[in-house]
N, C-alpha and C. Protein backbone atom coordinates (compact mmCIF):
# COMPACT_ATOMS: atom_id res chain seq x y z
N UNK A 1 9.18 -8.49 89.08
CA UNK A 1 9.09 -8.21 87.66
C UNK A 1 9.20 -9.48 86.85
N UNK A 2 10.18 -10.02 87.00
CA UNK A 2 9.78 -11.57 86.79
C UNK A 2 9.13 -12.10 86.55
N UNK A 3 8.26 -12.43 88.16
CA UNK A 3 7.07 -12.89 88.23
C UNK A 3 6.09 -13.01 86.97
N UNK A 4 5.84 -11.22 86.93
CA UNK A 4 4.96 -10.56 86.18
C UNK A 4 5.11 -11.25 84.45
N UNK A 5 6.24 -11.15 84.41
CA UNK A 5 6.87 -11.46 82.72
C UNK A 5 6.43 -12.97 82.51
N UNK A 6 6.76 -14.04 83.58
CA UNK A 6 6.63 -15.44 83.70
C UNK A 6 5.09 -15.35 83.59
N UNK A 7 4.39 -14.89 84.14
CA UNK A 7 2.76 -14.79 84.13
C UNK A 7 1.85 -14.27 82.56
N UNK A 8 3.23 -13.04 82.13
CA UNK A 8 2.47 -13.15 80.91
C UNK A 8 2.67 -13.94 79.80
N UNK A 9 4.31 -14.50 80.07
CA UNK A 9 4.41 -15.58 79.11
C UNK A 9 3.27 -17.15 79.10
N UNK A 10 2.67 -17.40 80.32
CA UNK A 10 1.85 -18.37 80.33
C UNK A 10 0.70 -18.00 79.64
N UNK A 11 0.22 -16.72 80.05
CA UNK A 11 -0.85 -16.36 79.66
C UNK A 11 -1.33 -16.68 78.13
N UNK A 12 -0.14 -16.07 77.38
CA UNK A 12 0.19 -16.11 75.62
C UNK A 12 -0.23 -17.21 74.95
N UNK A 13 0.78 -18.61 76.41
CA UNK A 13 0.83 -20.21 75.79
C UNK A 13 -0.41 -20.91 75.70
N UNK A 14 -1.16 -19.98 76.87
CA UNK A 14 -2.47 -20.57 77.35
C UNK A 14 -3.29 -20.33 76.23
N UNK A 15 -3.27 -18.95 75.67
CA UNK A 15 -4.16 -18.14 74.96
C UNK A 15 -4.35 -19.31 73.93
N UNK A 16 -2.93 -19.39 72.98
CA UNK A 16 -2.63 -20.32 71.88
C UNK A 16 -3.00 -21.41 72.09
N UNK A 17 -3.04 -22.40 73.32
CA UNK A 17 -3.48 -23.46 73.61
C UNK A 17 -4.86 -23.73 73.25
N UNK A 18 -5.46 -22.62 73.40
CA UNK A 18 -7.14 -22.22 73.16
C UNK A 18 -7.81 -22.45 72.03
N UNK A 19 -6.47 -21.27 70.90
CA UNK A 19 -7.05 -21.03 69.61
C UNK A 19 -6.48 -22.41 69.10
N UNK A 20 -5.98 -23.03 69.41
CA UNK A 20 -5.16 -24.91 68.75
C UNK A 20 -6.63 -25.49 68.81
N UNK A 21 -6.84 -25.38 69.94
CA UNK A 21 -8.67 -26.13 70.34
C UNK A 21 -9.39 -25.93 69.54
N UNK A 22 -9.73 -24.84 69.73
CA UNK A 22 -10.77 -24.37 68.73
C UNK A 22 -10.88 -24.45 66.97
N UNK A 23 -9.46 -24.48 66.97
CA UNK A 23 -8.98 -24.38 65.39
C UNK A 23 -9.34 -26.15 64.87
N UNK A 24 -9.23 -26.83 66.19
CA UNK A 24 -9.71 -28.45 65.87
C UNK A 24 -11.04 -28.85 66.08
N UNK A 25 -11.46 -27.92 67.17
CA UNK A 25 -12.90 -28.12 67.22
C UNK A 25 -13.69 -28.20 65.42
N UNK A 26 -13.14 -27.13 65.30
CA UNK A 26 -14.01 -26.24 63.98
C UNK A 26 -13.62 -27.36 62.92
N UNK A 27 -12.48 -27.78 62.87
CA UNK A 27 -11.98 -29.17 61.96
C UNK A 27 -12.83 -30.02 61.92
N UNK A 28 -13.18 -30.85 63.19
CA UNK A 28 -14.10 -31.89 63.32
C UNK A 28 -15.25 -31.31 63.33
N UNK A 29 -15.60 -30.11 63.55
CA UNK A 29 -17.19 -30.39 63.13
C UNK A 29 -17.29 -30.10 61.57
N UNK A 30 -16.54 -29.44 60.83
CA UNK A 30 -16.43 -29.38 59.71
C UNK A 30 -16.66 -30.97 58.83
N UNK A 31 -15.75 -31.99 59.18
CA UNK A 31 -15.77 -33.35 58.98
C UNK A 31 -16.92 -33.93 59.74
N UNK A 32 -17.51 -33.22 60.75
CA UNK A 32 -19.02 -33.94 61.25
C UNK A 32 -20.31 -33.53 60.68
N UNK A 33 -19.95 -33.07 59.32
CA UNK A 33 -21.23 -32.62 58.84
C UNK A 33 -21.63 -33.92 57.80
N UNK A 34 -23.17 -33.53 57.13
CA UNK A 34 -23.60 -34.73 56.79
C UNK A 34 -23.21 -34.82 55.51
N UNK A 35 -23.26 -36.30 55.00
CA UNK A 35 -22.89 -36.30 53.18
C UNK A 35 -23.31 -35.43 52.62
N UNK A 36 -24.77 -35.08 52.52
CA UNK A 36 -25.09 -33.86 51.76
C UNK A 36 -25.01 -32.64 52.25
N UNK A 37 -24.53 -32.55 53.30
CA UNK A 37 -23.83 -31.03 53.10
C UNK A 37 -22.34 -31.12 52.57
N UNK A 38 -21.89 -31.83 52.63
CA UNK A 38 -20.17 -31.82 52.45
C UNK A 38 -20.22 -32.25 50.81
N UNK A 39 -21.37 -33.05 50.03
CA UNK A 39 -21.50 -32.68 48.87
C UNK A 39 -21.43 -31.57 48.30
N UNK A 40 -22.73 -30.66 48.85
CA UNK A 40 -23.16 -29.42 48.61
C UNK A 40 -21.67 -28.71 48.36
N UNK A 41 -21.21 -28.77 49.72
CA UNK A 41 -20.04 -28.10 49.81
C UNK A 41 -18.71 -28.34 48.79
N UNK A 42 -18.54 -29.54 48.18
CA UNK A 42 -17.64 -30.33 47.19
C UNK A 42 -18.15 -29.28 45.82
N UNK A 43 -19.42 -29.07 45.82
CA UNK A 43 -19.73 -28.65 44.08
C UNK A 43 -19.80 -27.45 44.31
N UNK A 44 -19.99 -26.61 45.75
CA UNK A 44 -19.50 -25.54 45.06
C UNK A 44 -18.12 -24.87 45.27
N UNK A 45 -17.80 -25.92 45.81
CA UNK A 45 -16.08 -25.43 45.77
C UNK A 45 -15.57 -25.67 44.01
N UNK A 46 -16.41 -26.82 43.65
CA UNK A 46 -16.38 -26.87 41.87
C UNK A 46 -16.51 -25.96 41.18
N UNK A 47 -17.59 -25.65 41.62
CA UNK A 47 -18.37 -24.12 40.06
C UNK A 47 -17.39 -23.19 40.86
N UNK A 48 -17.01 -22.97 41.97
CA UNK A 48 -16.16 -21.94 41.82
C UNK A 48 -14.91 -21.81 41.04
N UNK A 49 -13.84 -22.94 41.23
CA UNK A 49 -13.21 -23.62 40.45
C UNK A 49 -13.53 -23.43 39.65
N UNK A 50 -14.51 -24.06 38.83
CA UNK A 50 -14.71 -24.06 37.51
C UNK A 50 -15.04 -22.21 36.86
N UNK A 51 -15.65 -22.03 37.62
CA UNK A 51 -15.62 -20.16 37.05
C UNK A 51 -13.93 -19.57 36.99
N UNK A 52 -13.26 -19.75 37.89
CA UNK A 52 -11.68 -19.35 38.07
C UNK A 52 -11.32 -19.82 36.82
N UNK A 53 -11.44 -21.03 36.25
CA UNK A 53 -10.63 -21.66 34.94
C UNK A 53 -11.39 -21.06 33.75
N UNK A 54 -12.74 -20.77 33.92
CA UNK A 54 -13.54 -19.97 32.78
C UNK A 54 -12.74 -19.04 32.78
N UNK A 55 -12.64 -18.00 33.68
CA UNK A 55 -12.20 -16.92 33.83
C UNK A 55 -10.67 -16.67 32.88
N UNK A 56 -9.52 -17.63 33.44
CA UNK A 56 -8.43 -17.91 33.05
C UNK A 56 -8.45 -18.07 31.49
N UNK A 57 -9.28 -18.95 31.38
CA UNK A 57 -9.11 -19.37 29.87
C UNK A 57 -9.41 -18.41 28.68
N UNK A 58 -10.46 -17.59 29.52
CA UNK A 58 -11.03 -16.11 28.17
C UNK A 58 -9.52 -15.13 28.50
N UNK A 59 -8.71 -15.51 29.52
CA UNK A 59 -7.82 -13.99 29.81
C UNK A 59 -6.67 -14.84 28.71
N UNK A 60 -6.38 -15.86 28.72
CA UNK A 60 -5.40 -16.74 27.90
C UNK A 60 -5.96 -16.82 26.31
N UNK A 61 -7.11 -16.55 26.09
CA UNK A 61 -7.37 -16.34 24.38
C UNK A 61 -7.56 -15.07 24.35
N UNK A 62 -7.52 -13.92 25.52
CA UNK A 62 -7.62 -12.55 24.48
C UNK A 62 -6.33 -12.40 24.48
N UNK A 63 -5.28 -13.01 25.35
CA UNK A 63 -3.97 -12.58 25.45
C UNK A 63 -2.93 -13.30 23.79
N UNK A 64 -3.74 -14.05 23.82
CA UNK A 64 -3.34 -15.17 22.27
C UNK A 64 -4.29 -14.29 20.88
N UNK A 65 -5.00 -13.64 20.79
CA UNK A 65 -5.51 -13.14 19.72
C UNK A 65 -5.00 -11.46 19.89
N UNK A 66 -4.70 -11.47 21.19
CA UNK A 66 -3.54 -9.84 20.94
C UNK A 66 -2.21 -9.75 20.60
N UNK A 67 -1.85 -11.28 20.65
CA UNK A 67 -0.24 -11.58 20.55
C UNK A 67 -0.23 -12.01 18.76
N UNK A 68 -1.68 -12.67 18.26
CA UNK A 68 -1.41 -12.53 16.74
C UNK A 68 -1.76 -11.39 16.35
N UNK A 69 -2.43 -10.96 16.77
CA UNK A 69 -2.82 -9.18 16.39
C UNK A 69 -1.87 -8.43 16.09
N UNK A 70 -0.61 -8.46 17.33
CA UNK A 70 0.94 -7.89 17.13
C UNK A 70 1.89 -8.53 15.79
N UNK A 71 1.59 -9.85 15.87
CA UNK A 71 2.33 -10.49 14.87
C UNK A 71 2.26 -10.44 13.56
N UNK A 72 0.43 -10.22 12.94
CA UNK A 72 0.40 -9.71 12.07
C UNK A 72 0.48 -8.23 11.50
N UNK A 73 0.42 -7.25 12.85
CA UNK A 73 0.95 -6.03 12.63
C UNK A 73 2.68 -5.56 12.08
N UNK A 74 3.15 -6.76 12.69
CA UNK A 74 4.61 -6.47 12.55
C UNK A 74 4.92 -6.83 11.35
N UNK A 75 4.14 -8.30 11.24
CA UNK A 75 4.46 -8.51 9.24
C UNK A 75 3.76 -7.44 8.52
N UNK A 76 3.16 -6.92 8.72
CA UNK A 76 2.39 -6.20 7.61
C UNK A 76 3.62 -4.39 7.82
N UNK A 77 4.33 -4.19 8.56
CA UNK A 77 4.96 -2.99 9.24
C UNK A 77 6.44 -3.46 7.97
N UNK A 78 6.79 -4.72 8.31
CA UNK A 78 8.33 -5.32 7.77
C UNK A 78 7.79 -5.74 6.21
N UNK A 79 6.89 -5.62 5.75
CA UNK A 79 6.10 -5.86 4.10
C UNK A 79 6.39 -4.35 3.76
N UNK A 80 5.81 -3.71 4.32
CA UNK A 80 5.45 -2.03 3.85
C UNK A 80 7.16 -1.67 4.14
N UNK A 81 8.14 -1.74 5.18
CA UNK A 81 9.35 -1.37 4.64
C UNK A 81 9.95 -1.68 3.85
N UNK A 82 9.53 -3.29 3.33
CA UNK A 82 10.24 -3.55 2.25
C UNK A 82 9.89 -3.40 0.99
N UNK A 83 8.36 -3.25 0.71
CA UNK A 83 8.26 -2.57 -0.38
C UNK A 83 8.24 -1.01 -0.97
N UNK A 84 8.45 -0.38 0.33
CA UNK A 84 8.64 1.28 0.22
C UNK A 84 10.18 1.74 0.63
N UNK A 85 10.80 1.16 0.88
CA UNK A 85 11.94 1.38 1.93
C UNK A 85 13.06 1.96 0.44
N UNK A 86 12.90 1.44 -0.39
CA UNK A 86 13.45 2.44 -1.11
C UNK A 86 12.96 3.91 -1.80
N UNK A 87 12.08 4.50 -1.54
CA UNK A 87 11.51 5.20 -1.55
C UNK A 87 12.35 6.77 -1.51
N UNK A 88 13.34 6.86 -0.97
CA UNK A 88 14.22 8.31 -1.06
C UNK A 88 14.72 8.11 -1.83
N UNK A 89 15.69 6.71 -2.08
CA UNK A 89 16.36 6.57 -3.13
C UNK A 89 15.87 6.79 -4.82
N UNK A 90 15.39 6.35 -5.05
CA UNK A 90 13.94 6.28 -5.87
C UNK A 90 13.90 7.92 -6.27
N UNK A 91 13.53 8.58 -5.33
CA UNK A 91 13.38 10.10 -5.77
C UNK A 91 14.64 10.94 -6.20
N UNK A 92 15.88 10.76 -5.71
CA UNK A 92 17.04 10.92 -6.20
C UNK A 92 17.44 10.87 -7.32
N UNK A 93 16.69 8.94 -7.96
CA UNK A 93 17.06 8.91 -9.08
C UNK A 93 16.27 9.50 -10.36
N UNK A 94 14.93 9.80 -10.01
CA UNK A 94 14.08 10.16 -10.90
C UNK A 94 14.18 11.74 -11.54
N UNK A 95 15.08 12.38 -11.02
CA UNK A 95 15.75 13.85 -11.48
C UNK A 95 16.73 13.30 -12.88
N UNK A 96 17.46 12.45 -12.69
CA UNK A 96 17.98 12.15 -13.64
C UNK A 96 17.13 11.66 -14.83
N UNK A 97 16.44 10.87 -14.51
CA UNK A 97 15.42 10.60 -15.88
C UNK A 97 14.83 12.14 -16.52
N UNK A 98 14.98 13.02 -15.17
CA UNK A 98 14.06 14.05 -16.08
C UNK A 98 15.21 14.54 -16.96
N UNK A 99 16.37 14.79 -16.67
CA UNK A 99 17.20 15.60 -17.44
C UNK A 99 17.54 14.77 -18.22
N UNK A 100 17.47 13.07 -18.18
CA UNK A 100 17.55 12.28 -20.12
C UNK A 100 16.73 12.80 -20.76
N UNK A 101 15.75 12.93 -19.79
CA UNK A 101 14.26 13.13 -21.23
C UNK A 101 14.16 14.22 -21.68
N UNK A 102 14.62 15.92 -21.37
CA UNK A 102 14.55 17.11 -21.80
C UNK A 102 16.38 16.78 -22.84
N UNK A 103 17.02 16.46 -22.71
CA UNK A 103 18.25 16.45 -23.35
C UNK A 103 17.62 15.60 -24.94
N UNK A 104 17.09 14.69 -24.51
CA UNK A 104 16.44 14.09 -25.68
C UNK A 104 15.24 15.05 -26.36
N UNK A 105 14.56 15.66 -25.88
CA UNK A 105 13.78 17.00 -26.23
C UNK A 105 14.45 17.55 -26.90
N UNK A 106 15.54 18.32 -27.02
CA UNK A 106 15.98 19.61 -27.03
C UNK A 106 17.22 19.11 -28.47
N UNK A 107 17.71 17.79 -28.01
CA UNK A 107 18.97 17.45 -29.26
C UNK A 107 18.80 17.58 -30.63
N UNK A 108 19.41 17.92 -31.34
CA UNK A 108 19.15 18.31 -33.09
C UNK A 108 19.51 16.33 -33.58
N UNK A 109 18.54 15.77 -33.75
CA UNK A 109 18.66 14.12 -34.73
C UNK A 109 19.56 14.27 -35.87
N UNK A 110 20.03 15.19 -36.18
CA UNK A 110 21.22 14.95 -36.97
C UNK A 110 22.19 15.53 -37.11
N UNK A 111 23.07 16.12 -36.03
CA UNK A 111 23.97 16.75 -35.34
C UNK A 111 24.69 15.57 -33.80
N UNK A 112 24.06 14.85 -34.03
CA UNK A 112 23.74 14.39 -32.42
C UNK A 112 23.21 12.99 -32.01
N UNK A 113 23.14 12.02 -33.39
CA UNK A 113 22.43 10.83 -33.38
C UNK A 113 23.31 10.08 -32.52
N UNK A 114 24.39 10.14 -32.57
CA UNK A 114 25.08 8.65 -31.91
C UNK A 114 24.67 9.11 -29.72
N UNK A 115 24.92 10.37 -29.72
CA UNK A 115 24.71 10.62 -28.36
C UNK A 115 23.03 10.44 -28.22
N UNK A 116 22.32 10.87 -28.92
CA UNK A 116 20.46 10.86 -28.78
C UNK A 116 20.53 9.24 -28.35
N UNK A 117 21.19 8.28 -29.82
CA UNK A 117 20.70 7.06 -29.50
C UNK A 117 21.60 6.00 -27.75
N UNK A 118 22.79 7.10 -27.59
CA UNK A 118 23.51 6.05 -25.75
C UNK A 118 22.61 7.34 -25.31
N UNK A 119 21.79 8.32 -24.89
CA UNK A 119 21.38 8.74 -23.85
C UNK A 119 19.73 7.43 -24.07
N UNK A 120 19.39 7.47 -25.10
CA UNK A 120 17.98 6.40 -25.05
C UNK A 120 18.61 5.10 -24.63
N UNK A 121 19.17 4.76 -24.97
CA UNK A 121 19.53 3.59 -24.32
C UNK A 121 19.92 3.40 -22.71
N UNK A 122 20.51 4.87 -22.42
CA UNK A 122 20.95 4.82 -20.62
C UNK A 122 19.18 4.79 -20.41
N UNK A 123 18.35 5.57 -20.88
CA UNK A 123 17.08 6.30 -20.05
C UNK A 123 16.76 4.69 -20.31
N UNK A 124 16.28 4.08 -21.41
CA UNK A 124 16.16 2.41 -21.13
C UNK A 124 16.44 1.99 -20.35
N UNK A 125 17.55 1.63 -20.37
CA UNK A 125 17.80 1.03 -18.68
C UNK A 125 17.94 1.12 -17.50
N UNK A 126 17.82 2.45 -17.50
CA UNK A 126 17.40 3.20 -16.29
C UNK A 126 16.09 2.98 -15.69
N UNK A 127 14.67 3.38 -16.79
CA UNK A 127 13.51 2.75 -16.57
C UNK A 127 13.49 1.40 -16.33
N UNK A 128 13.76 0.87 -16.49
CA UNK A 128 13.80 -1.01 -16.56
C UNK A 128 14.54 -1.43 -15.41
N UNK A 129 15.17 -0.56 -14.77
CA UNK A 129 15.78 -0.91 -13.00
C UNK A 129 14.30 -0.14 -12.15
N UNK A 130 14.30 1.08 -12.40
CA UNK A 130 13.16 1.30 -11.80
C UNK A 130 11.58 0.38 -11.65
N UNK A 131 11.30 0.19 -12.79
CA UNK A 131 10.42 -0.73 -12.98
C UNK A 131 10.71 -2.18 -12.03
N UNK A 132 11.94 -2.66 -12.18
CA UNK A 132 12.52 -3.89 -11.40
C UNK A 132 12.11 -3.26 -10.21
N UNK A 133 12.26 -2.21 -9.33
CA UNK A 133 11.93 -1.44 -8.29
C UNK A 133 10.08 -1.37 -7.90
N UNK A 134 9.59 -1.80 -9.16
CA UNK A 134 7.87 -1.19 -9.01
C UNK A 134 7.44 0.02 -9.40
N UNK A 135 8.52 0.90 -9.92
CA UNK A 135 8.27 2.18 -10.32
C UNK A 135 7.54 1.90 -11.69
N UNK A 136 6.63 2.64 -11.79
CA UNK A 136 5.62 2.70 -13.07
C UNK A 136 5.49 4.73 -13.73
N UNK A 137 5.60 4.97 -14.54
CA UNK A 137 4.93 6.16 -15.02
C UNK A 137 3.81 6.29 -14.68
N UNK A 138 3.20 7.38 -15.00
CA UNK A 138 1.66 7.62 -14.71
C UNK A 138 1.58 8.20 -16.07
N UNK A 139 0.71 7.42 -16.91
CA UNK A 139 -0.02 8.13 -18.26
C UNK A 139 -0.95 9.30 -18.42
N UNK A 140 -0.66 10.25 -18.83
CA UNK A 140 -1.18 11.93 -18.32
C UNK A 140 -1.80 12.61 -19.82
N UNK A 141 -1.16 12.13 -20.33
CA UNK A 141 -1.30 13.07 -21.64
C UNK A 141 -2.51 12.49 -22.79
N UNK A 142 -3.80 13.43 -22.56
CA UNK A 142 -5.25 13.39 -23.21
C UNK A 142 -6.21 12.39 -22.05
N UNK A 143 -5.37 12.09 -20.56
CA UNK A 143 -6.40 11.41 -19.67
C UNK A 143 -7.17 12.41 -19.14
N UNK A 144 -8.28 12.54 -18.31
CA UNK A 144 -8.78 13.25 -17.76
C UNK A 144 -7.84 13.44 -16.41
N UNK A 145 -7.88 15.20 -15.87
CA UNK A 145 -7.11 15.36 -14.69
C UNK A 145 -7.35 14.71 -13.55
N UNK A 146 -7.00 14.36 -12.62
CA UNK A 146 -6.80 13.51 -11.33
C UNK A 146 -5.87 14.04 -10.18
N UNK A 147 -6.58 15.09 -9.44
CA UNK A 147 -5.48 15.53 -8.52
C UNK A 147 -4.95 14.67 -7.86
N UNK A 148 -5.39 13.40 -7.47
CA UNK A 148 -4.75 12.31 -7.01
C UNK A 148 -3.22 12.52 -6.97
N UNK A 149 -2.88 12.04 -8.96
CA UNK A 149 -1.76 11.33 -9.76
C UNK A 149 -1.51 13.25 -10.40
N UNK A 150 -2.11 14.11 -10.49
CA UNK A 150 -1.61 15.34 -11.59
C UNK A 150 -1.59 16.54 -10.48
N UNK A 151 -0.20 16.95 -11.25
CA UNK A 151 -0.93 18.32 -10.16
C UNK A 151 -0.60 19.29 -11.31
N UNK A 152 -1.63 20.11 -11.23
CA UNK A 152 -1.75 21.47 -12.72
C UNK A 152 -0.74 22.53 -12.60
N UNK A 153 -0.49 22.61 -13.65
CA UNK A 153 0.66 23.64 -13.32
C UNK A 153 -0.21 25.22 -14.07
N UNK A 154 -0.93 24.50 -15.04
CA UNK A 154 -1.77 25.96 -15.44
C UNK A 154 -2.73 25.66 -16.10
N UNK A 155 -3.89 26.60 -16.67
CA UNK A 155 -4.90 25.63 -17.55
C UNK A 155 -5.04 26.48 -18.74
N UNK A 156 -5.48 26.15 -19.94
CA UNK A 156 -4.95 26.29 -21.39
C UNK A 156 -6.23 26.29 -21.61
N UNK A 157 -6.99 27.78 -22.56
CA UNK A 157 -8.54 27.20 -23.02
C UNK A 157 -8.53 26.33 -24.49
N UNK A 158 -8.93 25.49 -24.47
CA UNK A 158 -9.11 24.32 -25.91
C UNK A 158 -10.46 24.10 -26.11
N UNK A 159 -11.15 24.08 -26.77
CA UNK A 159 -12.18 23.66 -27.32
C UNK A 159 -12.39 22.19 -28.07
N UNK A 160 -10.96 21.65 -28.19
CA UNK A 160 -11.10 21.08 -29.38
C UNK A 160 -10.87 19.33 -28.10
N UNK A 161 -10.65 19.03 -26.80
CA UNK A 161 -10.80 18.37 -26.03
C UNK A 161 -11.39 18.60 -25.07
N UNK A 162 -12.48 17.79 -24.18
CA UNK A 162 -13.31 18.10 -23.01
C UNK A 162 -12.39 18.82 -21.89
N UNK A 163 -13.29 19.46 -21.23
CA UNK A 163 -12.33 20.37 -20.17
C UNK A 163 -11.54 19.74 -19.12
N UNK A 164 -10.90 20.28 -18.46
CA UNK A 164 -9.58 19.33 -17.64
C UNK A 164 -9.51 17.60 -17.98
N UNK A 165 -9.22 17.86 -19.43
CA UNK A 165 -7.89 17.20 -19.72
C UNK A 165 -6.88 17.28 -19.64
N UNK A 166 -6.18 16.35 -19.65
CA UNK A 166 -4.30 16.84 -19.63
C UNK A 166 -4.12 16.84 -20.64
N UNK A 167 -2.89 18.60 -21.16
CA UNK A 167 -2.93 18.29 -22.80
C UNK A 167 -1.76 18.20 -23.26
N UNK A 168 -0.89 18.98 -21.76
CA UNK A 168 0.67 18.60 -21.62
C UNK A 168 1.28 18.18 -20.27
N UNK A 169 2.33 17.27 -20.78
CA UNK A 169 2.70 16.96 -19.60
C UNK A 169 4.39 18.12 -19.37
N UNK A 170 4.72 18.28 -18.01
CA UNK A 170 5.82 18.94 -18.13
C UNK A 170 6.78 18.42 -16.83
N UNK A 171 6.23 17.55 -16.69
CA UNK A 171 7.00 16.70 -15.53
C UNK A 171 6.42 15.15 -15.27
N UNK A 172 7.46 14.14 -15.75
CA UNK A 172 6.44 12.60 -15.47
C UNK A 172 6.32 12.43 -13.81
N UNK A 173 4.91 11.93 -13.55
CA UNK A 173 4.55 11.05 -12.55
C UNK A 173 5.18 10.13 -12.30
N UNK A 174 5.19 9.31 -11.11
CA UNK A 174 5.50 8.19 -11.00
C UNK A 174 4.71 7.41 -9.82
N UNK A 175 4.54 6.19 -9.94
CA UNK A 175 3.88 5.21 -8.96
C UNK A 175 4.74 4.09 -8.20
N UNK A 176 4.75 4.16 -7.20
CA UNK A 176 5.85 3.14 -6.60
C UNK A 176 4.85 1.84 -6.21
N UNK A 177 4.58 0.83 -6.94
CA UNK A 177 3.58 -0.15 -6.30
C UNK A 177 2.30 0.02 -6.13
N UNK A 178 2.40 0.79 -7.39
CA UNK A 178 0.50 1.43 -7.39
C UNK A 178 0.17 2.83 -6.33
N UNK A 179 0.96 2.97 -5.63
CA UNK A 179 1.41 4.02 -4.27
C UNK A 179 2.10 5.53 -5.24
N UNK A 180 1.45 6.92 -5.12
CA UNK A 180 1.94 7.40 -5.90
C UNK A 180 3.39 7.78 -5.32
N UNK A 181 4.03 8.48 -5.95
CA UNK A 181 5.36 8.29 -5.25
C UNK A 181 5.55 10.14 -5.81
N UNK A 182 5.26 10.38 -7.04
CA UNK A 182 5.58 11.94 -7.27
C UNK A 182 4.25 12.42 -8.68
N UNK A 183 3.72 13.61 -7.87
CA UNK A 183 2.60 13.69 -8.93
C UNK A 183 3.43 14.38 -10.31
N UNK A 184 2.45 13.98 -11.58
CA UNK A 184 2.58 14.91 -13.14
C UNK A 184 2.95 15.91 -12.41
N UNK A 185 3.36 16.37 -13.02
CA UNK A 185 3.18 18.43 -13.76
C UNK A 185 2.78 18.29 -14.78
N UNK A 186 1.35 19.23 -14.92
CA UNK A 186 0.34 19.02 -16.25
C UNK A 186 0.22 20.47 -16.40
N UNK A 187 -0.21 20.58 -17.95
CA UNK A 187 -1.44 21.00 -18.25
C UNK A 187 -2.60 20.94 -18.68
N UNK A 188 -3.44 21.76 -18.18
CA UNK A 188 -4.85 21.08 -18.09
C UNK A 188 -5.81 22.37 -19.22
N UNK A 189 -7.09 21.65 -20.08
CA UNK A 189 -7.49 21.96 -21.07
C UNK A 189 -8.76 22.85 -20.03
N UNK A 190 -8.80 24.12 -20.44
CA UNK A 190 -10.27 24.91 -19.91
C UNK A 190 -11.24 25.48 -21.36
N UNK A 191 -12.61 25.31 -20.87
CA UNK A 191 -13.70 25.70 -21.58
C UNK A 191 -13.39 27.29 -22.38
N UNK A 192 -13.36 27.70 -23.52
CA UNK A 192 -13.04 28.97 -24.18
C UNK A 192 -14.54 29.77 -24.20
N UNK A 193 -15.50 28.88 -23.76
CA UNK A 193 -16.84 29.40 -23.84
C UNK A 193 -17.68 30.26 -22.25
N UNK A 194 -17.57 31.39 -22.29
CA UNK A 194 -17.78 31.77 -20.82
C UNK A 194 -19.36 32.36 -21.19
N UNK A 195 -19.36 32.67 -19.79
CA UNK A 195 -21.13 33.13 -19.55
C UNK A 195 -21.52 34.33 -20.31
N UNK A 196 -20.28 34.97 -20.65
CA UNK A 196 -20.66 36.23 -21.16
C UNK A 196 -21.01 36.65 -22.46
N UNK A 197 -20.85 35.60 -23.04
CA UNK A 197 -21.21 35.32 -24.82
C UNK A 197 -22.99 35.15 -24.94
């Protein structure tokens, strides 16, 4: 058994001894070829090369025009939170403006002047933080309707202004940055003239 084992271990060394040969044969004739084949062979080991680095270089600029792609997505993501990001707050406070402005509606001017004139003055400066905010009104009253910026609360026949106009307002709009933020409550002017006349 031995024997046998010793016999195949030669066999193995022999085998390898073979493929060493051959593996040098193939070396030197490789190096025994002529200048112009081993040119040949130099350029296109080049253009291959050179295609691999083509290759590389388009995967390295789409990877660089997807990485500013992200970058300007993210500024434009961290712009829009910061110019909307107050945006709940904002709506919270705009209930209060409504109830300055109906209290100022409703007060008798001479029962009531010294309070009429500190509630105009709070609603002043109340608007004027908002505004600091970007908050703008939306001008409603005799514009033409705009479901955009109005939303109707009912329509009124008038003759005496073109049809859906706004002829009252009953709730102000507002615009956060040109962005509407809460539509009018209007009313809107309808034709008194129907088909049946």
């Amino acid at each position: 058994m031995n024997m046998k084992k010793s016999d195949t271990d030669k066999t193995g060394a022999e085998n390898m001894a073979q493929q060493t040969e051959a593996g040098e044969e193939t070396a030197e004739l490789e190096t025994a070829k002529t200048p112009e084949e081993r040119i040949q062979q130099l350029e296109e080991a080049l253009a291959a090369k050179e295609a691999e680095a083509a290759t590389n270089w388009d995967k390295y600029l789409r990877e660089r025009a997807d990485l500013e792609n992200y970058r300007r997505r993210m500024q434009k993501e961290k712009e829009e939170l910061m110019k909307y990001g107050n945006e709940c707050l904002l709506l919270e406070i705009l209930p209060v403006v409504d109830n300055m402005e109906r209290a100022l509606a409703h007060a008798s001017e001479e029962s009531l002047s010294a309070v009429i004139e500190g509630v105009n003055l709070t609603r002043s400066m109340l608007l004027s933080v908002l505004k600091k905010f970007g908050v703008e009104p939306i001008e409603t009253k005799g514009a033409a309707f705009d479901s955009a910026f109005h939303q109707a609360m009912c329509q009124v026949p008038n003759d005496e202004v073109a049809p859906n106009t706004v002829i009252e307002e009953f709730q102000k709009g507002y615009l956060l940055n040109e962005r509407l933020l809460r539509p009018a409550m209007v009313s809107v002017s309808a034709s008194t003239k129907n088909g049946n006349e």
